[in-house]
Protein backbone atom coordinates (compact mmCIF):
# COMPACT_ATOMS: atom_id res chain seq x y z
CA UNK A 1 96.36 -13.90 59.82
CA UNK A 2 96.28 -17.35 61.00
CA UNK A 3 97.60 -19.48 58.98
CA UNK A 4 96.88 -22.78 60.74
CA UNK A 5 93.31 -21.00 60.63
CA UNK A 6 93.43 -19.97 56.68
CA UNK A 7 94.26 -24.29 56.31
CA UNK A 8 91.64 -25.43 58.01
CA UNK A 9 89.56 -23.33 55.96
CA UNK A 10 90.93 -24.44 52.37
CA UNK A 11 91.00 -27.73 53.61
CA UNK A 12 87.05 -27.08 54.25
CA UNK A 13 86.94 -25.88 50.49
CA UNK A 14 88.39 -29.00 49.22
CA UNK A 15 85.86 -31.15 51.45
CA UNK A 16 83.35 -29.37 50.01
CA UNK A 17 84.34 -29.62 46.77
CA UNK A 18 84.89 -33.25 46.33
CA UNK A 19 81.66 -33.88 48.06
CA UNK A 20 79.84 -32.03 45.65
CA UNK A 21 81.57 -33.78 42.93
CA UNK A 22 80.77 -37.46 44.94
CA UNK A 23 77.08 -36.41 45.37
CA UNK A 24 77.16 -35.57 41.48
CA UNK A 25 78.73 -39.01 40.54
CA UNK A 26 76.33 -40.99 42.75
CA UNK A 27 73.25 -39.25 41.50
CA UNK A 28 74.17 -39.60 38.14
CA UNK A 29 74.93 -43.35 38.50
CA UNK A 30 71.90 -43.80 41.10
CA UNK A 31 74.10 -44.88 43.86
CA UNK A 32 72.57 -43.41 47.11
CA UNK A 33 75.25 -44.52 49.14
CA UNK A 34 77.80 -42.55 47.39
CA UNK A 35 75.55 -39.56 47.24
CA UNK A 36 74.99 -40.03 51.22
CA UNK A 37 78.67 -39.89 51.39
CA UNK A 38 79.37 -36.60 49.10
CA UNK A 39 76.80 -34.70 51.35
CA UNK A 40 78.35 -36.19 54.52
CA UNK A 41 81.47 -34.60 53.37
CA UNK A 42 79.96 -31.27 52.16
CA UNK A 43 79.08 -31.05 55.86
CA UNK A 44 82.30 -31.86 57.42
CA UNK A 45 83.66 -29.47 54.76
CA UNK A 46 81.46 -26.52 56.30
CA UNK A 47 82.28 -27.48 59.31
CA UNK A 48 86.11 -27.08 58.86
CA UNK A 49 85.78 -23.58 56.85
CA UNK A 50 83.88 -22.07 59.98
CA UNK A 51 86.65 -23.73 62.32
CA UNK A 52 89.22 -22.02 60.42
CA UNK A 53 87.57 -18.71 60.16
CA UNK A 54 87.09 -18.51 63.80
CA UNK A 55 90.57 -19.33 64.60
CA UNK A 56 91.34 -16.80 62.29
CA UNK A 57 88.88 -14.13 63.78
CA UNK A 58 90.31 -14.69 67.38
CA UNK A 59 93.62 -14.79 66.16
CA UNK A 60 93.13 -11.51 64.58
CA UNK A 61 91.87 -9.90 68.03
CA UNK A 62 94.80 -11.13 69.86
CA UNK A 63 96.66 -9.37 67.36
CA UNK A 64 94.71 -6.43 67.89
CA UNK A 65 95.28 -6.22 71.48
CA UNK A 66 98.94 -6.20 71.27
């Protein structure tokens, strides 16, 4: 297993998370801005995760051919 590939993913997870948690903050103190901001990062937090898990996927195939 990858393990470049298994940080990329975590790193994704913690995106994700904090985005949630700014999205939370700025709908529960009506500032959009923030909000914008939480789901921008929820996205690039995605975006990561599937990174990782594809390096990890072809990293398990080369693997697989040796």
């Amino acid at each position: 297993m990858s393990k470049d590939g298994l940080n990329k993913k975590v790193d994704g997870l913690i995106d994700k998370a904090a985005g949630k948690a700014k999205e939370a903050a700025g709908k529960a103190t009506d500032n959009r801005s923030l909000e914008r901001e939480g789901k921008k990062d929820q996205v690039k937090g995605t975006a990561k995760e599937k990174t990782g898990q594809a390096q990890q996927n072809l990293d398990s195939l080369k693997n697989d051919r040796r």
